[in-house]
C-alpha atoms as a PDB file:
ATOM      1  CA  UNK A   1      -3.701  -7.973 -19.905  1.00  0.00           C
ATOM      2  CA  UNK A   2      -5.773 -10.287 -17.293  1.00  0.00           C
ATOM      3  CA  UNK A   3      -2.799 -10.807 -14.872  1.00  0.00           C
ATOM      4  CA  UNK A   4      -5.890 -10.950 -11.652  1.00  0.00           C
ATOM      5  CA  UNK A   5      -8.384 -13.190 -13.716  1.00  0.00           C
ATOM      6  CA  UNK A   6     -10.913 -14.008 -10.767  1.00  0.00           C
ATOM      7  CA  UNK A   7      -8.651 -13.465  -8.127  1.00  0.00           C
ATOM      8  CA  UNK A   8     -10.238 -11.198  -5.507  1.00  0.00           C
ATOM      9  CA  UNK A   9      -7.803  -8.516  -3.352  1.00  0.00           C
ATOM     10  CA  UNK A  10      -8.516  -6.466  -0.861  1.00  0.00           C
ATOM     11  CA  UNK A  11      -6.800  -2.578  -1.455  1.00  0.00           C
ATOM     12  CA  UNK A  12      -6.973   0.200   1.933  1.00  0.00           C
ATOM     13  CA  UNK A  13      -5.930   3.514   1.261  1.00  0.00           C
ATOM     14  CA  UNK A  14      -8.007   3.200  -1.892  1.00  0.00           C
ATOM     15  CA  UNK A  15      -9.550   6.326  -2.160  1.00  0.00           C
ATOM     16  CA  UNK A  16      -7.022   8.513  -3.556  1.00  0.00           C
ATOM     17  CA  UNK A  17      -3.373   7.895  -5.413  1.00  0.00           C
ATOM     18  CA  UNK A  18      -2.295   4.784  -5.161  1.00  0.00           C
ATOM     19  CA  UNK A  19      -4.612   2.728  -3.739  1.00  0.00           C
ATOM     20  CA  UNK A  20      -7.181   4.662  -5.998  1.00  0.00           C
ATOM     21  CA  UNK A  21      -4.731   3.665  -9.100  1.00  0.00           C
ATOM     22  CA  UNK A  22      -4.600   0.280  -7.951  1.00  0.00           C
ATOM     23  CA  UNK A  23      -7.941  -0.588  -7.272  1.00  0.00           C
ATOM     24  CA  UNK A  24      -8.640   0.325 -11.075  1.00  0.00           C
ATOM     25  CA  UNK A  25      -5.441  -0.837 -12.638  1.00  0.00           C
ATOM     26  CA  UNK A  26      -6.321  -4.429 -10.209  1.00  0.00           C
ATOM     27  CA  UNK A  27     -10.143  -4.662 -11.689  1.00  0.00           C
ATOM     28  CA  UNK A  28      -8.412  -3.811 -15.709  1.00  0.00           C
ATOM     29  CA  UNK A  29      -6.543  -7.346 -14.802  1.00  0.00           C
ATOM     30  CA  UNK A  30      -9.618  -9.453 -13.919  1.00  0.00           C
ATOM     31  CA  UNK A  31      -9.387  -9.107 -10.495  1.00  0.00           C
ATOM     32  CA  UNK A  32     -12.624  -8.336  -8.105  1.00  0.00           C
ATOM     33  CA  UNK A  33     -11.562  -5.535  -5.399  1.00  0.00           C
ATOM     34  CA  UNK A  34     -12.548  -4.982  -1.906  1.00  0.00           C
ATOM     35  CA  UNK A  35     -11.536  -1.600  -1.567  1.00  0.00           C
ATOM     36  CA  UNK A  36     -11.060   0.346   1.818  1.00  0.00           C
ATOM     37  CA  UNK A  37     -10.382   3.939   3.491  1.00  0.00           C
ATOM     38  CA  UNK A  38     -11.773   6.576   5.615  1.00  0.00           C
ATOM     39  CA  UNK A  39     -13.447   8.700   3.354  1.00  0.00           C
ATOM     40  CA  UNK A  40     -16.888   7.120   2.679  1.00  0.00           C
ATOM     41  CA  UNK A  41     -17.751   9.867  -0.370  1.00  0.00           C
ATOM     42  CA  UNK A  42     -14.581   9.405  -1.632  1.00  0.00           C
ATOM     43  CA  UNK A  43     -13.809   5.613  -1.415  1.00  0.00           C
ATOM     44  CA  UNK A  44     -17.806   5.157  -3.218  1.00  0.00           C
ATOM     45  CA  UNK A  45     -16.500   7.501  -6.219  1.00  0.00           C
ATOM     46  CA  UNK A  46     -14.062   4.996  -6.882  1.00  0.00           C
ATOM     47  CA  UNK A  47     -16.143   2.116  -6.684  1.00  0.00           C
ATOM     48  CA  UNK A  48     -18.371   3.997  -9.014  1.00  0.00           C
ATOM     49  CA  UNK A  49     -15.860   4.410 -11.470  1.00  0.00           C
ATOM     50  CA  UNK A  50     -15.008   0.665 -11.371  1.00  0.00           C
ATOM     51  CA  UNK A  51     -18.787  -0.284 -11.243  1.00  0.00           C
ATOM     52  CA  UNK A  52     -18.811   2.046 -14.621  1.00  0.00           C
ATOM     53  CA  UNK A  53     -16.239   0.162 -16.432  1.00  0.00           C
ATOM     54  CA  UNK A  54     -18.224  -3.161 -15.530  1.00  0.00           C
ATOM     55  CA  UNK A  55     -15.712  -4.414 -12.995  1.00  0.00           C
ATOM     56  CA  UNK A  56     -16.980  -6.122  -9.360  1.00  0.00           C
ATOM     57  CA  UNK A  57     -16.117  -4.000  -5.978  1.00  0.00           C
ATOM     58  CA  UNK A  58     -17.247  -3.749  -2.484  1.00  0.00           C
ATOM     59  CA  UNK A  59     -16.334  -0.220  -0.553  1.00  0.00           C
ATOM     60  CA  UNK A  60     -16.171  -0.839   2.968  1.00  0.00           C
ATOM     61  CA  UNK A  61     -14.877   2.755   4.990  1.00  0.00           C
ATOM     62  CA  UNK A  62     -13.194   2.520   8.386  1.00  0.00           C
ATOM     63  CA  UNK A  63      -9.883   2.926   9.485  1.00  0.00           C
ATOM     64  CA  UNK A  64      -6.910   0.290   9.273  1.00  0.00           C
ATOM     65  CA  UNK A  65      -5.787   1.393  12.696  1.00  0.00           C
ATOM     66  CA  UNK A  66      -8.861  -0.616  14.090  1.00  0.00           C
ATOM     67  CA  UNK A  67      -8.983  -4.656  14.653  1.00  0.00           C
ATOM     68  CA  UNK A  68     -12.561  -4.885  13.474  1.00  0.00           C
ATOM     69  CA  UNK A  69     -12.142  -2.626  10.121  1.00  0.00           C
ATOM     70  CA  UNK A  70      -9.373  -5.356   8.896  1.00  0.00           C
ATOM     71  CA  UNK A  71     -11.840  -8.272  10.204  1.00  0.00           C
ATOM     72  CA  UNK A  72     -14.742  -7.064   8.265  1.00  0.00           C
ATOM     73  CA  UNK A  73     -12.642  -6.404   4.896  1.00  0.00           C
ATOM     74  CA  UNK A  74     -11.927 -10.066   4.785  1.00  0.00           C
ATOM     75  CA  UNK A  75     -15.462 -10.998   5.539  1.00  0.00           C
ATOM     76  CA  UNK A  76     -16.737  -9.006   2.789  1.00  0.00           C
ATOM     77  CA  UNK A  77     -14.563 -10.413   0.701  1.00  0.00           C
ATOM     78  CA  UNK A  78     -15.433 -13.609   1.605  1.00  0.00           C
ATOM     79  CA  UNK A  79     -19.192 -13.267   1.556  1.00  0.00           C
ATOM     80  CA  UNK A  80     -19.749 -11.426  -1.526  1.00  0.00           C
ATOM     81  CA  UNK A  81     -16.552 -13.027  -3.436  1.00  0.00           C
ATOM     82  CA  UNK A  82     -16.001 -16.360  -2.049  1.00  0.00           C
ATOM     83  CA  UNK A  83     -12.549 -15.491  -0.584  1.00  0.00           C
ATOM     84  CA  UNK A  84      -9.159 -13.759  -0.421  1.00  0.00           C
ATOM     85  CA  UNK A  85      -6.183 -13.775  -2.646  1.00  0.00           C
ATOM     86  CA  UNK A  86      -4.511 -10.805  -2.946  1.00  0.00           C
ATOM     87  CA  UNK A  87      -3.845  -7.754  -0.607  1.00  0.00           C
ATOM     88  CA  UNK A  88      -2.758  -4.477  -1.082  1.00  0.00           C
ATOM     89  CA  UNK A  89      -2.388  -3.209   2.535  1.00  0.00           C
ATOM     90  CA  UNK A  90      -1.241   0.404   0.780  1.00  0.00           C
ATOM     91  CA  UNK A  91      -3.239   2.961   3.501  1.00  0.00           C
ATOM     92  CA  UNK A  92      -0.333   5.330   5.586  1.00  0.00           C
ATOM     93  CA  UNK A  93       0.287   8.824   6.658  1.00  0.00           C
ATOM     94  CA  UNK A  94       3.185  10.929   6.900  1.00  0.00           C
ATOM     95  CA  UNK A  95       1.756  12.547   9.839  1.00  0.00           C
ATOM     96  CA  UNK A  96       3.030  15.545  11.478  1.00  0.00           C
ATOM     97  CA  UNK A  97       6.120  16.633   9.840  1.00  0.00           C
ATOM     98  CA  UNK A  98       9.028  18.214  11.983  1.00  0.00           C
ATOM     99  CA  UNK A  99      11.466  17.972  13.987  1.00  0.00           C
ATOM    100  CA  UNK A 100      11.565  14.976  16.489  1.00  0.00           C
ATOM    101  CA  UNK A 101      11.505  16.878  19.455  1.00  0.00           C
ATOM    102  CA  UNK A 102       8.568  18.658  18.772  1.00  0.00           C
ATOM    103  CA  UNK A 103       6.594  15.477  18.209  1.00  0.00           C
ATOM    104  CA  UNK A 104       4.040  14.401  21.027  1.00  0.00           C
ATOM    105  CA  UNK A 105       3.545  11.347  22.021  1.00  0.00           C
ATOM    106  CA  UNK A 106      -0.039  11.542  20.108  1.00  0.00           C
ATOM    107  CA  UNK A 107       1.600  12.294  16.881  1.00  0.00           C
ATOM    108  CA  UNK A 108       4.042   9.471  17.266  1.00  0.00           C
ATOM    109  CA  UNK A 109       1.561   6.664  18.782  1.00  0.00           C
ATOM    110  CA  UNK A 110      -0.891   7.928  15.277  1.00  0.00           C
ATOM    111  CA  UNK A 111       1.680   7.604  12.780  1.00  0.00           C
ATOM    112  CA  UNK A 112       2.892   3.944  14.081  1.00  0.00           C
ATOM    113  CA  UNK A 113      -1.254   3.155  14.177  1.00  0.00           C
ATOM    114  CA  UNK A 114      -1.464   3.823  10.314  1.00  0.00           C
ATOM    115  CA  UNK A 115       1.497   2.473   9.423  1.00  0.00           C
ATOM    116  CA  UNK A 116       2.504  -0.112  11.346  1.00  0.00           C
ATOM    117  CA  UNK A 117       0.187  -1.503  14.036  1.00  0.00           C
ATOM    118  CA  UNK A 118      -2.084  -1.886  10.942  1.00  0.00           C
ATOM    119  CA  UNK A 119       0.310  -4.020   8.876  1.00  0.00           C
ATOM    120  CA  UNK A 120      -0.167  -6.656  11.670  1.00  0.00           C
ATOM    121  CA  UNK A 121      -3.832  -6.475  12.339  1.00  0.00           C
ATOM    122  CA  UNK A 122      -4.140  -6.580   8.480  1.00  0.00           C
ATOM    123  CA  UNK A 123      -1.810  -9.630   8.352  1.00  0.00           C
ATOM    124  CA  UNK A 124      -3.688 -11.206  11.491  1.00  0.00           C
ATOM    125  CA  UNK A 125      -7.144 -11.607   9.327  1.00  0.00           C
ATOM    126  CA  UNK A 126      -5.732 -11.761   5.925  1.00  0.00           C
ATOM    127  CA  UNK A 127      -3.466 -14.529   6.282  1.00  0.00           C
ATOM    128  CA  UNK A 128      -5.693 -17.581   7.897  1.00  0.00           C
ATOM    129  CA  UNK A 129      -8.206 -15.949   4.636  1.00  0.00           C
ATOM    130  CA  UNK A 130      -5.146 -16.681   2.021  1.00  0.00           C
ATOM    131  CA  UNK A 131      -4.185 -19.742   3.665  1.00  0.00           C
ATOM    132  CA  UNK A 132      -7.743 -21.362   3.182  1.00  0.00           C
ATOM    133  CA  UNK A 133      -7.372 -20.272  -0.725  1.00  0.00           C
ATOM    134  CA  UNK A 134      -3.746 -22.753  -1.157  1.00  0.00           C
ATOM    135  CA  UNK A 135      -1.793 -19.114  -1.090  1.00  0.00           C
ATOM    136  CA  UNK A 136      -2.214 -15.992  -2.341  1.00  0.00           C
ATOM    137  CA  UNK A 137      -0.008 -12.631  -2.265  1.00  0.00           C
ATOM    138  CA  UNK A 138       0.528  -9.956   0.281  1.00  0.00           C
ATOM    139  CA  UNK A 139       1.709  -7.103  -0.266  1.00  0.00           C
ATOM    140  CA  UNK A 140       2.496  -3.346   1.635  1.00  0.00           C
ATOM    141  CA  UNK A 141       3.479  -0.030   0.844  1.00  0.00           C
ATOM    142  CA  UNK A 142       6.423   0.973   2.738  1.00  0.00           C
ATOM    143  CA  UNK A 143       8.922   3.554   1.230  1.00  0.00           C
ATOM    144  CA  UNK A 144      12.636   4.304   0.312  1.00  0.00           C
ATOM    145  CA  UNK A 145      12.774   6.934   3.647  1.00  0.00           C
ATOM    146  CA  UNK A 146      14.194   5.298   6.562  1.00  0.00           C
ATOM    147  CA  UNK A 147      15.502   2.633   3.936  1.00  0.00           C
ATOM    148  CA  UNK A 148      18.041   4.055   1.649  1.00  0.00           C
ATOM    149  CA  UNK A 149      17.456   8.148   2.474  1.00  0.00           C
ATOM    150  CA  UNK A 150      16.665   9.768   5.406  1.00  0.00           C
ATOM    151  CA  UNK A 151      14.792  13.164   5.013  1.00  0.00           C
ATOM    152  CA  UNK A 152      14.578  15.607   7.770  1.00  0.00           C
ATOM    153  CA  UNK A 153      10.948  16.273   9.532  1.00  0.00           C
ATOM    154  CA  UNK A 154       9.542  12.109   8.915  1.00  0.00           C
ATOM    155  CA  UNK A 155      11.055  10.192  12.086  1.00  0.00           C
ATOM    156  CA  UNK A 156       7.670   8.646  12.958  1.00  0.00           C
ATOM    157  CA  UNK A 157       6.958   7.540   9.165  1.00  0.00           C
ATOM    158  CA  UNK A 158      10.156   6.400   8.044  1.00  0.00           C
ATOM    159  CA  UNK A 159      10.131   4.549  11.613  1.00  0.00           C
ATOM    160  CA  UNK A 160       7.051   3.424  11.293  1.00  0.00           C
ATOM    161  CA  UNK A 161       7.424   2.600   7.287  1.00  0.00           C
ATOM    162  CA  UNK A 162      10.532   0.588   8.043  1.00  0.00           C
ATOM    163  CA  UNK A 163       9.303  -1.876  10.082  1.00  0.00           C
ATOM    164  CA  UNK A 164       6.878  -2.827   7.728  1.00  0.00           C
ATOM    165  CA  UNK A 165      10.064  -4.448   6.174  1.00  0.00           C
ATOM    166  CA  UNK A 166      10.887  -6.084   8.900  1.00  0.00           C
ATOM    167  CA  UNK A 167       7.402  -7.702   8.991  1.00  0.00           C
ATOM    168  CA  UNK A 168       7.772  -8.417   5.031  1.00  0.00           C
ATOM    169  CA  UNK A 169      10.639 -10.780   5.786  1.00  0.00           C
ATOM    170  CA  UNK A 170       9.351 -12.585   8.758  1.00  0.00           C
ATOM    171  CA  UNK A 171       6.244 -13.323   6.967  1.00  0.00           C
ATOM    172  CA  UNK A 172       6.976 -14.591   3.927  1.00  0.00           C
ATOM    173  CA  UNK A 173       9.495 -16.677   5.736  1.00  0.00           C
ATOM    174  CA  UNK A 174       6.809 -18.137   8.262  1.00  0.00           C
ATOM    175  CA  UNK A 175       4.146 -18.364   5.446  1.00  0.00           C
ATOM    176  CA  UNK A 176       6.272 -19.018   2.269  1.00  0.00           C
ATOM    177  CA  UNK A 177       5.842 -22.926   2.867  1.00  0.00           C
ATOM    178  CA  UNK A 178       2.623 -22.362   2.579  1.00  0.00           C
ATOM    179  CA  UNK A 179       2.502 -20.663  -1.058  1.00  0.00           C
ATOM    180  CA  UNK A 180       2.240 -17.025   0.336  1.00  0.00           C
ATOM    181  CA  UNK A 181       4.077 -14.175  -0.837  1.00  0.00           C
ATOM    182  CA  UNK A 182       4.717 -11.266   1.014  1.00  0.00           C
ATOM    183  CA  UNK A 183       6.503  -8.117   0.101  1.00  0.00           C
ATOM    184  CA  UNK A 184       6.780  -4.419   0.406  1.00  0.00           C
ATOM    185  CA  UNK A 185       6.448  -1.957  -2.133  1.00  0.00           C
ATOM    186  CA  UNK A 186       9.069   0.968  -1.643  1.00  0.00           C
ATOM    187  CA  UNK A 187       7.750   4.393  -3.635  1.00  0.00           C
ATOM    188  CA  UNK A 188       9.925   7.289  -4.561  1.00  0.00           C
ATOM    189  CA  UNK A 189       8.037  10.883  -4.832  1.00  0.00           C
ATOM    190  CA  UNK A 190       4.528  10.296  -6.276  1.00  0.00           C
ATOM    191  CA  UNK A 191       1.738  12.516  -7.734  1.00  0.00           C
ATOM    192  CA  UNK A 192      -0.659  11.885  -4.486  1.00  0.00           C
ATOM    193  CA  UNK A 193      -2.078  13.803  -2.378  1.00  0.00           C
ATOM    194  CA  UNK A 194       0.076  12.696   1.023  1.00  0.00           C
ATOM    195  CA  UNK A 195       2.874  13.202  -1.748  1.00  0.00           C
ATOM    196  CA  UNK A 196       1.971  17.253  -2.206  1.00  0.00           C
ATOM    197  CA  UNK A 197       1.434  17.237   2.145  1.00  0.00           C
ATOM    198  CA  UNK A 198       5.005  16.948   2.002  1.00  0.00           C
ATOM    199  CA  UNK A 199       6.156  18.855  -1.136  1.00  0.00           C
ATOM    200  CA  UNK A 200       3.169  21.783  -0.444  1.00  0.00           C
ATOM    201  CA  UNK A 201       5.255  24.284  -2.636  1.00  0.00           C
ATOM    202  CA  UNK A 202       6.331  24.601  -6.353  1.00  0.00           C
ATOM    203  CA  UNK A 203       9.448  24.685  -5.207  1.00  0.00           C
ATOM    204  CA  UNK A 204       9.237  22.229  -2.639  1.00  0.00           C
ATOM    205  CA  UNK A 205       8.225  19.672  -5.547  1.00  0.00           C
ATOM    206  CA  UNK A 206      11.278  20.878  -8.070  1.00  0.00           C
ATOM    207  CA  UNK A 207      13.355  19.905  -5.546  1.00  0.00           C
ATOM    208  CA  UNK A 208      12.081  16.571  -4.860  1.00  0.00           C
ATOM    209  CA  UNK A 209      11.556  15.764  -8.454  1.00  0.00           C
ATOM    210  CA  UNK A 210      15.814  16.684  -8.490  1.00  0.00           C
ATOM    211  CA  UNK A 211      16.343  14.226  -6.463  1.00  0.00           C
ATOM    212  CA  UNK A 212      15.969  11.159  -8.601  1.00  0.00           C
ATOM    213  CA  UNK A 213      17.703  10.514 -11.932  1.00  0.00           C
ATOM    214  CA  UNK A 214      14.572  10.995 -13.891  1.00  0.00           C
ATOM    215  CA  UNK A 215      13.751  14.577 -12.095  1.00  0.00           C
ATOM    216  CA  UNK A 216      10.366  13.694 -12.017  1.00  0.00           C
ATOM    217  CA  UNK A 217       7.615  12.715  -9.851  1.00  0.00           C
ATOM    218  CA  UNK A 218       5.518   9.593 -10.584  1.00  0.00           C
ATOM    219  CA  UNK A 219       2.042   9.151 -11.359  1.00  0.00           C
ATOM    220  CA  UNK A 220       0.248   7.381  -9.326  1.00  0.00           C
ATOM    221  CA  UNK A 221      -0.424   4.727 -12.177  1.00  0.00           C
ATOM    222  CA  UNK A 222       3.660   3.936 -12.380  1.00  0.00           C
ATOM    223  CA  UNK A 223       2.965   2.753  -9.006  1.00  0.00           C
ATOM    224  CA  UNK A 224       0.303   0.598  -9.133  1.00  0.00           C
ATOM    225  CA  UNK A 225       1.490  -1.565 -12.006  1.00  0.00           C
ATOM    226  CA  UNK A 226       4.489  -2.468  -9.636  1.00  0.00           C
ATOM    227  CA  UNK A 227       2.114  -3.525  -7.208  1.00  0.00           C
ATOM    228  CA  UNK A 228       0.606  -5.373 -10.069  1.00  0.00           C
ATOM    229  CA  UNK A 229       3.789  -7.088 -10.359  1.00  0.00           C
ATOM    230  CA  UNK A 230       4.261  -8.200  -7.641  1.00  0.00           C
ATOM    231  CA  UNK A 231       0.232  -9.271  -6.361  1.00  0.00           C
ATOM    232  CA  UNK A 232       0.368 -11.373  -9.559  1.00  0.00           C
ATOM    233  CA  UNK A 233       2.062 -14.634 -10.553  1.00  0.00           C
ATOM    234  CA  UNK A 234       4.838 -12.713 -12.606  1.00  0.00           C
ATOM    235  CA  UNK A 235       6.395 -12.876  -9.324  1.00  0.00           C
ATOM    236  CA  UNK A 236       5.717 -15.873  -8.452  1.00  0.00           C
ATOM    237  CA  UNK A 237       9.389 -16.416  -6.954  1.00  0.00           C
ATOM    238  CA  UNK A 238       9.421 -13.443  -5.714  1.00  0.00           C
ATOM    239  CA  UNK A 239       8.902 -13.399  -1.558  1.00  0.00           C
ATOM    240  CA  UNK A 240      10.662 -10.774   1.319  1.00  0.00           C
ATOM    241  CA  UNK A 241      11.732  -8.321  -0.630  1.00  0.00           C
ATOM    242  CA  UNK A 242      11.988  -4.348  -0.327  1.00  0.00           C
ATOM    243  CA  UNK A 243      11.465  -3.691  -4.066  1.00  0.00           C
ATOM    244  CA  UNK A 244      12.234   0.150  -4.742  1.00  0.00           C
ATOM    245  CA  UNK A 245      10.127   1.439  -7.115  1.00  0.00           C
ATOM    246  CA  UNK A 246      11.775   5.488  -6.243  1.00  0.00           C
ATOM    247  CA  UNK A 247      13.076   6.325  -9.617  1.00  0.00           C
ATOM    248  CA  UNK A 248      16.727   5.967  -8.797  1.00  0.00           C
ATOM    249  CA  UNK A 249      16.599   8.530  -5.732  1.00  0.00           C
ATOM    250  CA  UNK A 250      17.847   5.449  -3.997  1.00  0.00           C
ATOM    251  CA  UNK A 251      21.037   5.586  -6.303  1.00  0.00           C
ATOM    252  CA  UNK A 252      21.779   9.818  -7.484  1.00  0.00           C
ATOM    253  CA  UNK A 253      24.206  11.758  -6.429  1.00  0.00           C
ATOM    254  CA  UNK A 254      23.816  14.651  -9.346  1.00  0.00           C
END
């Protein structure tokens, strides 16, 4: 299916999970990627693989806590691909998990850069890019914690991963007019490696998986063809939303 014919998207946090899952699910629909994250070795394997199947992809490392990173994304995907239309602005950390107390200011200030802070200076330089392409679709990765669940240990990131909603809603409200979507992407438990960070045990994981009413985790591929969704024009009157994607933890009680 060639949901992304010739549209081009920009994906961070594409080097692993998701944003790996993406990126290749994205190129599978016709899209051409731009694809982002820290690891250089890492992010070029993927771009391999995509370059392997024939598909059209720029790796550019750096870190989406930095101005310049989200500044030079766009103008690669600009100069190489004529322009933006779609982005995936996926990258986060759960940071240091524990109790809130025992959180410097450090760990709290890092989690918020990842999360948050980079949500805006990825909307700052994405948006004017979408704008001069008559719309487009932007969309995060924010998460059911801090939403509809709070779990013990993750004040910074459901903090941090909450007010990436907020953002959601003022933006497609300011830029809705002008035939941009924006929306966040709420996961349940997925098969990634932040994912097994948190659940590091086999028991840790049996427990998580209990949690939602399929008592499984997802694959990272269940993921990414929601964010298909909504970067394509099956949502097309879609804008603002917080659209769980967590299995039904959101909704179980047994």
């Amino acid at each position: 299916m060639t949901r992304l014919t010739n549209k081009i998207a920009i994906i961070t946090g594409a080097s692993s999970g998701i944003g790996r899952a993406a990126a290749l699910r994205f190129v599978r629909a016709g899209a051409k990627v731009v694809l982002s994250a820290r690891g250089r070795e890492r992010l070029e394997a993927v771009a391999q693989e995509i370059r392997a199947e024939g598909g059209s992809v720029i790796a550019v490392p750096g870190d989406v806590g930095e101005e310049a990173h989200h500044k030079a994304l766009v103008e690669a995907a600009t100069a190489e691909f004529g322009g933006l239309d779609i982005a995936f602005n996926n990258a986060g950390t759960t940071g240091r998990v524990g109790p809130l107390p025992e959180l410097s200011m450090a760990d709290w200030q890092d989690v918020l850069a990842v999360n948050l802070t980079s949500g805006f200076l990825a909307a700052k330089h994405q948006l004017p890019a979408l704008e001069a392409r008559g719309g487009g679709a932007l969309v995060y990765t924010s998460t059911f914690v801090g939403h509809t669940a709070g779990f013990p240990g993750l004040a910074a990131y459901a903090a941090s991963k909450s007010g990436l909603i907020g953002l959601v809603q003022v933006l497609a409200s300011e830029y809705g007019p002008k035939g941009i979507r924006v929306n966040a992407l709420l996961p349940g438990a997925t098969d990634t490696p932040m994912g097994r960070h948190v659940a590091n045990t086999p028991e840790a994981r049996q427990f998580i998986a209990g949690l939602n009413a399929f008592k499984r985790i997802a694959a990272p591929e269940e993921i990414a063809e929601a964010a298909l969704f909504l970067c394509s024009d099956a949502s097309s009157f879609i804008t603002g939303t917080a659209m769980l994607v967590d299995g039904g933890v959101s909704i179980n009680r047994v």
